[in-house]
Protein backbone atom coordinates (compact mmCIF):
# COMPACT_ATOMS: atom_id res chain seq x y z
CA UNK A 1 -1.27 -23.80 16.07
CA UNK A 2 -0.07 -20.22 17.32
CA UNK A 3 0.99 -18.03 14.44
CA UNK A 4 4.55 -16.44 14.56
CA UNK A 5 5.03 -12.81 13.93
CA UNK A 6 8.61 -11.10 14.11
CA UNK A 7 8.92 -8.39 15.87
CA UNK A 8 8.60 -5.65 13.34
CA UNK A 9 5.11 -7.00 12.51
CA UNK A 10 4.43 -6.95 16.57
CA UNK A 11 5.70 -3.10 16.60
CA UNK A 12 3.85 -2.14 13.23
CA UNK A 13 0.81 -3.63 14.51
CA UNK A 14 0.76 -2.80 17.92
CA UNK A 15 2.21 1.26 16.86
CA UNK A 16 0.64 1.33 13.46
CA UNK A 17 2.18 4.82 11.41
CA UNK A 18 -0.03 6.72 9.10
CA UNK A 19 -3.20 5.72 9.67
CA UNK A 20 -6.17 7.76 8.78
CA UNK A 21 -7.38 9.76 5.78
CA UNK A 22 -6.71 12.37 3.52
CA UNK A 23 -9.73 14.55 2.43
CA UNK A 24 -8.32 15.96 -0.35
CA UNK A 25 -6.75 13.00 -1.70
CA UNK A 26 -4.78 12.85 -5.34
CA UNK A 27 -5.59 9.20 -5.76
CA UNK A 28 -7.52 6.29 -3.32
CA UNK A 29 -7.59 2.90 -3.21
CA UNK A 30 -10.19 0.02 -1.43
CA UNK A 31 -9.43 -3.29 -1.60
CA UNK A 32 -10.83 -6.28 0.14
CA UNK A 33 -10.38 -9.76 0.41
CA UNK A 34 -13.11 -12.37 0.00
CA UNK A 35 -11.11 -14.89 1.83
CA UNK A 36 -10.37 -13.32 5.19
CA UNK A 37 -12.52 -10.44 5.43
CA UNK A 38 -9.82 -8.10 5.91
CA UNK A 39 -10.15 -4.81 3.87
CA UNK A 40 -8.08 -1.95 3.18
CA UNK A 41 -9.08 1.23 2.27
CA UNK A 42 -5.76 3.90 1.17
CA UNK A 43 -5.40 7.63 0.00
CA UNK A 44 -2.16 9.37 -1.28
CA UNK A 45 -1.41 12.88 -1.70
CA UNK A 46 1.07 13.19 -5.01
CA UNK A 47 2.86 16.69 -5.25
CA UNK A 48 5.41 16.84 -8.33
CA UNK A 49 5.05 12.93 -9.38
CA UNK A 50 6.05 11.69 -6.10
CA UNK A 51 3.50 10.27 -3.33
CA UNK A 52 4.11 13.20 -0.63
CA UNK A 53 1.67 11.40 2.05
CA UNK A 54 -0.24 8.32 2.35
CA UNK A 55 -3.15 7.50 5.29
CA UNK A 56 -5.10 4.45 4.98
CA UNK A 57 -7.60 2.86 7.69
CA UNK A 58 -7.51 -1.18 7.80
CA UNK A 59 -9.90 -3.63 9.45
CA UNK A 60 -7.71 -6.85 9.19
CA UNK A 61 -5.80 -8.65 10.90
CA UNK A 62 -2.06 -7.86 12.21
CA UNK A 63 -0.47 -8.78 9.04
CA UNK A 64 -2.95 -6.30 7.28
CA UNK A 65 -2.48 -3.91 9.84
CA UNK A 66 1.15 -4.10 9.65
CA UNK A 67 1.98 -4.40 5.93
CA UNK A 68 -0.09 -1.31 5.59
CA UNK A 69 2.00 0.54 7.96
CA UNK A 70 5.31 -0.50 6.69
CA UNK A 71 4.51 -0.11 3.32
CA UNK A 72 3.03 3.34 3.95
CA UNK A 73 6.26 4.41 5.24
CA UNK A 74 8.26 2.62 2.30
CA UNK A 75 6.78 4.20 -0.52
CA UNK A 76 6.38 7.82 1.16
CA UNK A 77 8.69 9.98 -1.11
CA UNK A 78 8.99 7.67 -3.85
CA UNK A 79 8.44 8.36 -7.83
CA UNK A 80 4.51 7.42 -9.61
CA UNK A 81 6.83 6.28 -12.23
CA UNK A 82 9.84 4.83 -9.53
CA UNK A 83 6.90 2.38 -7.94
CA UNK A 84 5.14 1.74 -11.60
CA UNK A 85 8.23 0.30 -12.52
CA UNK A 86 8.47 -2.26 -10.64
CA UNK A 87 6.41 -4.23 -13.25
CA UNK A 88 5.03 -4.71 -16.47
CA UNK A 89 1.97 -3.73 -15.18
CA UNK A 90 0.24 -2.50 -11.70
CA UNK A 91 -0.83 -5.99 -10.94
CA UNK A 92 3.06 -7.11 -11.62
CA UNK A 93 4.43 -3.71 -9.98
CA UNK A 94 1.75 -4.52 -6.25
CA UNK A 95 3.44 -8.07 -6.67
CA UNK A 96 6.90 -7.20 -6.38
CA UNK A 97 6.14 -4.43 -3.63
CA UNK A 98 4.73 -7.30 -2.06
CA UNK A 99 7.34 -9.07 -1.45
CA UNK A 100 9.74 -5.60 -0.12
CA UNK A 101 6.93 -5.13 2.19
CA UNK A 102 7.25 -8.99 3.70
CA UNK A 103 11.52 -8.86 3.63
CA UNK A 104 10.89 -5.19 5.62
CA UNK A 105 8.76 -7.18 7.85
CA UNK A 106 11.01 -9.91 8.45
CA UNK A 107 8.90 -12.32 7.03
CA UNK A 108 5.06 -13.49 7.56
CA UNK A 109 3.71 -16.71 7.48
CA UNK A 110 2.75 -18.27 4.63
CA UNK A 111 -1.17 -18.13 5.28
CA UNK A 112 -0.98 -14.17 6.21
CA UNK A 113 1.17 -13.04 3.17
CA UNK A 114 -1.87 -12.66 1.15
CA UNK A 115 -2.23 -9.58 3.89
CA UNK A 116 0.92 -7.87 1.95
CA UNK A 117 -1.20 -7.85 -0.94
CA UNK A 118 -4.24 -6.24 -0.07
CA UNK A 119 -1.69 -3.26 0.98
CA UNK A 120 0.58 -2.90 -1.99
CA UNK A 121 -3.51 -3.49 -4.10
CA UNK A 122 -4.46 -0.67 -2.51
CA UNK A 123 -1.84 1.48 -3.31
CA UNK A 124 -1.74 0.56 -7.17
CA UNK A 125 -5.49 1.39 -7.21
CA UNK A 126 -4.89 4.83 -5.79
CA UNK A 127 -2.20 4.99 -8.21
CA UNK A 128 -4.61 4.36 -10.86
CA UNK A 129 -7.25 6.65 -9.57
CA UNK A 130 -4.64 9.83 -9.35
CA UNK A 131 -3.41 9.12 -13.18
CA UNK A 132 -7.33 8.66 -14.12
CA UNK A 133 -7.94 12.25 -12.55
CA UNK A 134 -4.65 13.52 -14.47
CA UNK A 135 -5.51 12.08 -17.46
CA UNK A 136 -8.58 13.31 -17.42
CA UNK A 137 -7.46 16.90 -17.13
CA UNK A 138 -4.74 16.15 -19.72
CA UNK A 139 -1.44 16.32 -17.63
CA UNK A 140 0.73 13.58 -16.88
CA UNK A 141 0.52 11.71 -13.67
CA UNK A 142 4.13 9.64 -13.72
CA UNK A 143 6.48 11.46 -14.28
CA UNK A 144 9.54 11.66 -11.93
């Protein structure tokens, strides 16, 4: 049975946008997934409480491939605080992104939107890792 991508996944996948690293990176992320392999590893640069630029390097399939493209360019220019929000808590906030990063990709199917996940994961954890280094040097990492 052939899977079915639309053709924003085909374009994402096949043109992927922001891929690559940031040396000098405010917060990063590595996720993985036991289940497929596929693993996802994501850096953001944060100027003023908002994520400024975002690189990550996948080795997935095309729904990994893709959801980390899209999403990359969805949450460039967005709030620390704008994308916590989206839940009670990071877990609940990747969740929700989840599921904008699937609508902006008209859809996956069901077996490949675990995929979504490992991208909007990522980004959470880098999330985490820039407030960790804030709070660490006692400023505050979310505000808008």
């Amino acid at each position: 049975m052939a899977i079915e991508y639309s053709d924003t996944v085909i374009d994402h996948f096949e043109h992927p946008r922001n891929v690559g690293t940031i040396p000098d990176a405010d917060g990063v992320g590595k996720v993985g997934s036991p289940v497929c392999g596929d693993v996802i590893h994501l850096f953001i640069k944060v100027e003023d409480a908002v994520i400024a630029d975002i690189k990550y390097k996948t080795f997935g399939c095309a729904a990994s491939i893709a959801s980390g493209s899209i999403m990359s360019e969805m949450v460039r220019g967005r709030s620390v605080g704008e994308l916590l929000a989206k839940g009670a808590t990071p877990e609940e906030a990747a969740e929700n992104l989840k599921w904008e990063v699937v609508s902006a990709l008209g859809g996956l199917p069901e077996q490949k939107v675990h995929c979504s996940l490992l991208a909007t994961d990522a980004l959470y954890e880098a999330i985490r890792d820039y407030q960790g280094r804030h709070a660490r040097k006692g400023e505050s990492a979310d505000a808008p």
